[in-house]
PDB file of N, CA and C in Angstrom:
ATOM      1  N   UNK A   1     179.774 121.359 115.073  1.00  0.00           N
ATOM      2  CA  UNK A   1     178.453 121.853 115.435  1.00  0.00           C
ATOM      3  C   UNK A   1     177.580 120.641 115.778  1.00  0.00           C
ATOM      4  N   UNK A   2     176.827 120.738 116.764  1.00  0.00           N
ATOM      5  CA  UNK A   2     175.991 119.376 117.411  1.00  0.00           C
ATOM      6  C   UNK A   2     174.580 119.473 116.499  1.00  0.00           C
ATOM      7  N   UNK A   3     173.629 118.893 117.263  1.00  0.00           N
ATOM      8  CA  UNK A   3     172.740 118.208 116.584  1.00  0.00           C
ATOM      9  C   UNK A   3     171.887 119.565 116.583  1.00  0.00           C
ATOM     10  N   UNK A   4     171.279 120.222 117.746  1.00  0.00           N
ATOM     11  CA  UNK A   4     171.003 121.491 118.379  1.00  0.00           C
ATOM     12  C   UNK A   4     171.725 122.323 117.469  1.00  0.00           C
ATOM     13  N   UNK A   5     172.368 122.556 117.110  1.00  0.00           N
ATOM     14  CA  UNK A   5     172.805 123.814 116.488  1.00  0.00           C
ATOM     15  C   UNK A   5     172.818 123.426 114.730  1.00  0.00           C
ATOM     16  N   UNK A   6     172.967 122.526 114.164  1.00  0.00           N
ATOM     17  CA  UNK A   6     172.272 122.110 112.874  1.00  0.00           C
ATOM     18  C   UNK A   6     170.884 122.298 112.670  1.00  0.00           C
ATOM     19  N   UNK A   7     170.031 122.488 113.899  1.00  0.00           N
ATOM     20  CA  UNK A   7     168.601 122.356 113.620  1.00  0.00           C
ATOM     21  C   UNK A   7     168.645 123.758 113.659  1.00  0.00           C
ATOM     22  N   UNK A   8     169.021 124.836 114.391  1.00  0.00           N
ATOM     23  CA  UNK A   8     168.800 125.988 114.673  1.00  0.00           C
ATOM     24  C   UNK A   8     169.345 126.853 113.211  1.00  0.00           C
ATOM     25  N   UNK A   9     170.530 126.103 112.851  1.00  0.00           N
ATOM     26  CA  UNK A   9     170.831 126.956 111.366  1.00  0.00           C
ATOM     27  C   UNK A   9     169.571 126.471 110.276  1.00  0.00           C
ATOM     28  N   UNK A  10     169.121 125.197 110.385  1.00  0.00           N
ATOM     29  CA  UNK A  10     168.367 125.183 109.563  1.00  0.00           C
ATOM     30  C   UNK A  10     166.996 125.634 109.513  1.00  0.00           C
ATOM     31  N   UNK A  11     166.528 126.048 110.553  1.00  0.00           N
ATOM     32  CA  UNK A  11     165.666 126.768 110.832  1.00  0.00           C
ATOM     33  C   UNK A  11     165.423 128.205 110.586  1.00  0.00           C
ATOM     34  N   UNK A  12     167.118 129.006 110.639  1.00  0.00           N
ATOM     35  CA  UNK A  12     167.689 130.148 110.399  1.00  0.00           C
ATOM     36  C   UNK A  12     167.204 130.533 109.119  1.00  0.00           C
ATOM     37  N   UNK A  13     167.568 129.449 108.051  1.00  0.00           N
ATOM     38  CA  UNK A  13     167.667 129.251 106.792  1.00  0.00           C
ATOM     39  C   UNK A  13     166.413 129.473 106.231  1.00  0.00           C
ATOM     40  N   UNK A  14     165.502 128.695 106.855  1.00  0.00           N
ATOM     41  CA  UNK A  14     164.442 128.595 106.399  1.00  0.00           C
ATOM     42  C   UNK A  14     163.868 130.046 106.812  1.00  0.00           C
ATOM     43  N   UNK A  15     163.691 130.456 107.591  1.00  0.00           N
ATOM     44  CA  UNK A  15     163.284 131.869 107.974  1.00  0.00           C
ATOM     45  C   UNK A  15     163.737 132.942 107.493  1.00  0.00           C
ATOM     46  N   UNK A  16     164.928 132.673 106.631  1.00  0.00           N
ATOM     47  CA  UNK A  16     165.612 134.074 106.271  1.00  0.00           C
ATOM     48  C   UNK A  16     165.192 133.470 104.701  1.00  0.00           C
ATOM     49  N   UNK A  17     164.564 132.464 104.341  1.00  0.00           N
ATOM     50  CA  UNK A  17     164.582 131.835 102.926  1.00  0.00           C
ATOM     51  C   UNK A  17     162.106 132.843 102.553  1.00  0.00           C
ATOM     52  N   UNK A  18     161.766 132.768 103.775  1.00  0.00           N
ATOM     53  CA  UNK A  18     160.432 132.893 103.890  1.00  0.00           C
ATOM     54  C   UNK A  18     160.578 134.848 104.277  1.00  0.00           C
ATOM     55  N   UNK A  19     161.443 135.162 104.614  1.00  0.00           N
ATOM     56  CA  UNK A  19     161.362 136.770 105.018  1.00  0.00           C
ATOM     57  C   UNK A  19     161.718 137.625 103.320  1.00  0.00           C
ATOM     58  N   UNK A  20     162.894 136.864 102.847  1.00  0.00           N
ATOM     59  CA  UNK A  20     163.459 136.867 101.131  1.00  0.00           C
ATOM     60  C   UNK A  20     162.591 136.637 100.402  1.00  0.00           C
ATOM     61  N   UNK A  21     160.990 136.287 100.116  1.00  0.00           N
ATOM     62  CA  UNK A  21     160.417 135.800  99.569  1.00  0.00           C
ATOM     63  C   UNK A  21     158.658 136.400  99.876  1.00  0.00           C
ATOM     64  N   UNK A  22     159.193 137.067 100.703  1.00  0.00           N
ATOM     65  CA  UNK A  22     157.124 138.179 100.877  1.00  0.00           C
ATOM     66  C   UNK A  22     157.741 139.356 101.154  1.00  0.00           C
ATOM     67  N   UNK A  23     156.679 140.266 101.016  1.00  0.00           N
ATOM     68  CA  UNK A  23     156.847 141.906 100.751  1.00  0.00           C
ATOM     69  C   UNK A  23     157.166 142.043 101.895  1.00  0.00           C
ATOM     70  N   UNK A  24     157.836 141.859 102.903  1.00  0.00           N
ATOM     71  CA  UNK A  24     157.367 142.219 104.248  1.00  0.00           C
ATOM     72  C   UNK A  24     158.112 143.842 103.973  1.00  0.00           C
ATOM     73  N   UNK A  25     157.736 145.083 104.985  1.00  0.00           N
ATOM     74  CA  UNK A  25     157.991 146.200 105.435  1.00  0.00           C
ATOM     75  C   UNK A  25     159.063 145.769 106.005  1.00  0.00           C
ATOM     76  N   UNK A  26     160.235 146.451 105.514  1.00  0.00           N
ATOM     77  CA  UNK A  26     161.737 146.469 106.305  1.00  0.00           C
ATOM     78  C   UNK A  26     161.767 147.535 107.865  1.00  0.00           C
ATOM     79  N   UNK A  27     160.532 148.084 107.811  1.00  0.00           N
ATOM     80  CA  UNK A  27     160.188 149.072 108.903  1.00  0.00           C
ATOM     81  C   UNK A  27     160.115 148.169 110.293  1.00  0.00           C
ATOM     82  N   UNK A  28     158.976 146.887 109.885  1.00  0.00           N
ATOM     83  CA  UNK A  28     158.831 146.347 111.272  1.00  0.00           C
ATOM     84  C   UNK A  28     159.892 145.398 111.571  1.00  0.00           C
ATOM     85  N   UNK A  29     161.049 145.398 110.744  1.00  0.00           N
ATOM     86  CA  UNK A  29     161.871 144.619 111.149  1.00  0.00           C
ATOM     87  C   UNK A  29     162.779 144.955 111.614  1.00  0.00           C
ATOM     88  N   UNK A  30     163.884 144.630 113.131  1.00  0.00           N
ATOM     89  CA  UNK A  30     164.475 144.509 113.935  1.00  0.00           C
ATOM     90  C   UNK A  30     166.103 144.557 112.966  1.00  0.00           C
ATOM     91  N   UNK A  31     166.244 145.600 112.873  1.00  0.00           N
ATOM     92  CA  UNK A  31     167.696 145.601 111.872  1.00  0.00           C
ATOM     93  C   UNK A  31     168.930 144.663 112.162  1.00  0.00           C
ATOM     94  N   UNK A  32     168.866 144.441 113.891  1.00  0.00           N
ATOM     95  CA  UNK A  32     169.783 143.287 114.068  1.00  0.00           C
ATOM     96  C   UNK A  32     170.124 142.264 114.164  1.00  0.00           C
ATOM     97  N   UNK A  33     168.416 142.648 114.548  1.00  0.00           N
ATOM     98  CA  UNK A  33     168.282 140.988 115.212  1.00  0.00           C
ATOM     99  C   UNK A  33     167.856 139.963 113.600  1.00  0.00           C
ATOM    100  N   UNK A  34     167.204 141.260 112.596  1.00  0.00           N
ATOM    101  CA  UNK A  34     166.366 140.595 111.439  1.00  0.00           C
ATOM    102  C   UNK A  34     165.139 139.581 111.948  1.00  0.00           C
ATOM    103  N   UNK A  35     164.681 140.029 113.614  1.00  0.00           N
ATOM    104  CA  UNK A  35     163.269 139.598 113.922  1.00  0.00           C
ATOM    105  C   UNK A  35     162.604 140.486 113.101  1.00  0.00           C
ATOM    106  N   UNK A  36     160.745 140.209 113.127  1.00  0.00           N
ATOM    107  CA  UNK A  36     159.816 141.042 113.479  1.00  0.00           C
ATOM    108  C   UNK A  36     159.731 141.332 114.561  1.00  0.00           C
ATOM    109  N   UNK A  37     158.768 142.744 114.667  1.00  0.00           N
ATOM    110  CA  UNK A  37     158.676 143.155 115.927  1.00  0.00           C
ATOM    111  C   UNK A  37     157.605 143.778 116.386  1.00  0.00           C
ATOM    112  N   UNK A  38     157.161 143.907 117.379  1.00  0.00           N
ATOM    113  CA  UNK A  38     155.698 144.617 117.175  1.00  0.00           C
ATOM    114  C   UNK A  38     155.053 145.834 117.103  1.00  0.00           C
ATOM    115  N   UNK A  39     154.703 146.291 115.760  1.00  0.00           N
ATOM    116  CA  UNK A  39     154.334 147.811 115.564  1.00  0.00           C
ATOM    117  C   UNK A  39     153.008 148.100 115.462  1.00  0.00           C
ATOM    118  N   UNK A  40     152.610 148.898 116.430  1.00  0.00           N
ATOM    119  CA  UNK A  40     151.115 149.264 116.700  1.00  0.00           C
ATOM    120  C   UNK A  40     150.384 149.632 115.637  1.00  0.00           C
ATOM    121  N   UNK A  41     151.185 150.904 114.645  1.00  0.00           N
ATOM    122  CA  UNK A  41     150.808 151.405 114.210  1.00  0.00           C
ATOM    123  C   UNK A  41     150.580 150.923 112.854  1.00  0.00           C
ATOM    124  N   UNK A  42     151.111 150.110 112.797  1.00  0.00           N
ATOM    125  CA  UNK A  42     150.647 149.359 111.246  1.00  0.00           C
ATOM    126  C   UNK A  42     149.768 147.697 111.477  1.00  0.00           C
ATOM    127  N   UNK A  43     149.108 147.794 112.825  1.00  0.00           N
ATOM    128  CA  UNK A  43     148.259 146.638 113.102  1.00  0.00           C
ATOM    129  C   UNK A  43     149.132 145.520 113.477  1.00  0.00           C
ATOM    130  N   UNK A  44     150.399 145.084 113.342  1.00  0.00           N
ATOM    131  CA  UNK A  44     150.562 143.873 113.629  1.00  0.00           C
ATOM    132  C   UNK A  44     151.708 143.286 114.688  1.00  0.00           C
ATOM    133  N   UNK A  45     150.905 142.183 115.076  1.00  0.00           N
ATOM    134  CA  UNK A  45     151.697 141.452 115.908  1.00  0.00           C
ATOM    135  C   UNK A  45     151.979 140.367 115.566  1.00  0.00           C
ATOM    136  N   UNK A  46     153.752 140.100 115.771  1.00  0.00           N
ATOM    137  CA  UNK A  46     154.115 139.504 115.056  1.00  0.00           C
ATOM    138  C   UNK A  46     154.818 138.453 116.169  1.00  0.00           C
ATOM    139  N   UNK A  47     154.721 137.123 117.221  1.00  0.00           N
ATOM    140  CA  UNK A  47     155.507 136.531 117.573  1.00  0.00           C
ATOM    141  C   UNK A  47     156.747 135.721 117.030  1.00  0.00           C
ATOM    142  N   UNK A  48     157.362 135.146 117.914  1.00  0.00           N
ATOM    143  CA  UNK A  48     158.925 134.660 117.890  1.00  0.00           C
ATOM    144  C   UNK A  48     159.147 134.109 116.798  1.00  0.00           C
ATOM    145  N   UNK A  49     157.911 132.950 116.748  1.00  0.00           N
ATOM    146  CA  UNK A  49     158.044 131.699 115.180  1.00  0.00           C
ATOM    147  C   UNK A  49     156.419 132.347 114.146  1.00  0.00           C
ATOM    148  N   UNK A  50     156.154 133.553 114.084  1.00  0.00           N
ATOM    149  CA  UNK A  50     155.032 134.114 113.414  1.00  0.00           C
ATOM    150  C   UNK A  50     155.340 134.440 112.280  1.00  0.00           C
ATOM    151  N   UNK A  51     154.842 134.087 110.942  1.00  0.00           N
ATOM    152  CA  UNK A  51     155.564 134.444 110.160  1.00  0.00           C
ATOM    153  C   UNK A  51     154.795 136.032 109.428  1.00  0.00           C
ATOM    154  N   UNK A  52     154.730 137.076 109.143  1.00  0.00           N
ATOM    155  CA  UNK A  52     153.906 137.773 108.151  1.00  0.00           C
ATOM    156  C   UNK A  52     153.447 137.087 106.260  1.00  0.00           C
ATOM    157  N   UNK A  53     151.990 136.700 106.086  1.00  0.00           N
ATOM    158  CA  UNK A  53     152.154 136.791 104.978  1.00  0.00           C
ATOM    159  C   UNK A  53     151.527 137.607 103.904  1.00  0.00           C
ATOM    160  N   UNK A  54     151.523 137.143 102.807  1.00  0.00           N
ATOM    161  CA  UNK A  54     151.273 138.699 101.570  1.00  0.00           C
ATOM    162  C   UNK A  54     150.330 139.333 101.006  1.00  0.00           C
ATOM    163  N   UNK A  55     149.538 138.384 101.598  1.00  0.00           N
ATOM    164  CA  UNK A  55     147.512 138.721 101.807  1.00  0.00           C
ATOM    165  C   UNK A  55     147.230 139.840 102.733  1.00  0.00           C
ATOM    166  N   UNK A  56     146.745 141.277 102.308  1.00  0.00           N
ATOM    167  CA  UNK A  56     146.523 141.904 103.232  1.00  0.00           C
ATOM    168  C   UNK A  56     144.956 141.619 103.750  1.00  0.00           C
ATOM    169  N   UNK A  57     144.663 141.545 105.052  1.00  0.00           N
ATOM    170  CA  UNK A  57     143.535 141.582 105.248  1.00  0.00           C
ATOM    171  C   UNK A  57     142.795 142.779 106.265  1.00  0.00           C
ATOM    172  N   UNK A  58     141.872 143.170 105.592  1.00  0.00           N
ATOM    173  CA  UNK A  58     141.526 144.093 105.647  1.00  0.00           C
ATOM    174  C   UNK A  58     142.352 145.763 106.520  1.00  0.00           C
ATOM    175  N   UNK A  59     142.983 145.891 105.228  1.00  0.00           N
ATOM    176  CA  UNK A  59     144.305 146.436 105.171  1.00  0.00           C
ATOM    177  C   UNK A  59     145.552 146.077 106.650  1.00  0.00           C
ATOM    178  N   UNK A  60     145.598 145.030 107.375  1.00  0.00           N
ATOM    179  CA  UNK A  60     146.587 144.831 107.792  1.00  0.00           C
ATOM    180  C   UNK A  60     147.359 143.574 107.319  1.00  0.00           C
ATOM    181  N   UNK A  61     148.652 143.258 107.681  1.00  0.00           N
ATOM    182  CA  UNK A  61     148.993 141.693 107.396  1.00  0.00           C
ATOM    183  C   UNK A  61     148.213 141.121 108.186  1.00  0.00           C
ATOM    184  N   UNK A  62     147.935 139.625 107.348  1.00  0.00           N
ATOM    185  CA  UNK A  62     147.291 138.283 108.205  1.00  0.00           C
ATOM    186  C   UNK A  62     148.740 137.583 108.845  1.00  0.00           C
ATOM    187  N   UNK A  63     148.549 137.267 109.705  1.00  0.00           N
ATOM    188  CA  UNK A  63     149.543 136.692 110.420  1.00  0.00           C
ATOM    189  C   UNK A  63     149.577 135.094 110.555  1.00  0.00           C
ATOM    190  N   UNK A  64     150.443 134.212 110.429  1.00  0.00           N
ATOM    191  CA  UNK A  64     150.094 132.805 110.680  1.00  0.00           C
ATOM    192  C   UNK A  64     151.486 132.561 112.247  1.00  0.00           C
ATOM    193  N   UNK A  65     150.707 132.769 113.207  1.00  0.00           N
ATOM    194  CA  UNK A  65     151.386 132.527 114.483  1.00  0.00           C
ATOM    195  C   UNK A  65     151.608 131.052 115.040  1.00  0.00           C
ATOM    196  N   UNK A  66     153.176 130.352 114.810  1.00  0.00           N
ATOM    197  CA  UNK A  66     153.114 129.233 114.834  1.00  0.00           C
ATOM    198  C   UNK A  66     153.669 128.877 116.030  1.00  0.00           C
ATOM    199  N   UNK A  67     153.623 129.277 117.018  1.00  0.00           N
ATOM    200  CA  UNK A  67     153.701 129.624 118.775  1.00  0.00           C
ATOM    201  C   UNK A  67     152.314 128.207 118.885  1.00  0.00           C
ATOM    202  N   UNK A  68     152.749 127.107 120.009  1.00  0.00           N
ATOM    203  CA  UNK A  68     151.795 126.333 120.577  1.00  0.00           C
ATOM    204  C   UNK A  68     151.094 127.190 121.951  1.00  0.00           C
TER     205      UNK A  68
END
């Protein structure tokens, strides 16, 4: 495995280590992919590197979108 694909598992890791670790709704999540995804109906949008966290604000998740 190259340099590129060590970073991408560890990144994996870390994302599946931060999804294991907040309440998130198994609803807005993408059963295959194990993305988020975006559901209207419960307020949130969630991009590629966005993580959900466990603070609701004013009853939706706050989102920390780490997209430049």
């Amino acid at each position: 495995m190259g340099f590129q694909g060590e970073v991408e598992r560890f990144f994996q890791q870390v994302w599946d280590t931060i999804c294991a670790a907040l309440p998130v709704d198994e609803s807005i999540i993408d059963q295959e992919s194990r993305n988020i995804v975006h559901n209207e109906d419960k307020g949130i949008w969630v991009g590629e590197f966005a993580v959900p966290l466990a603070h609701p604000v004013n009853g939706q998740s706050k989102v920390a979108d780490f997209r430049e």
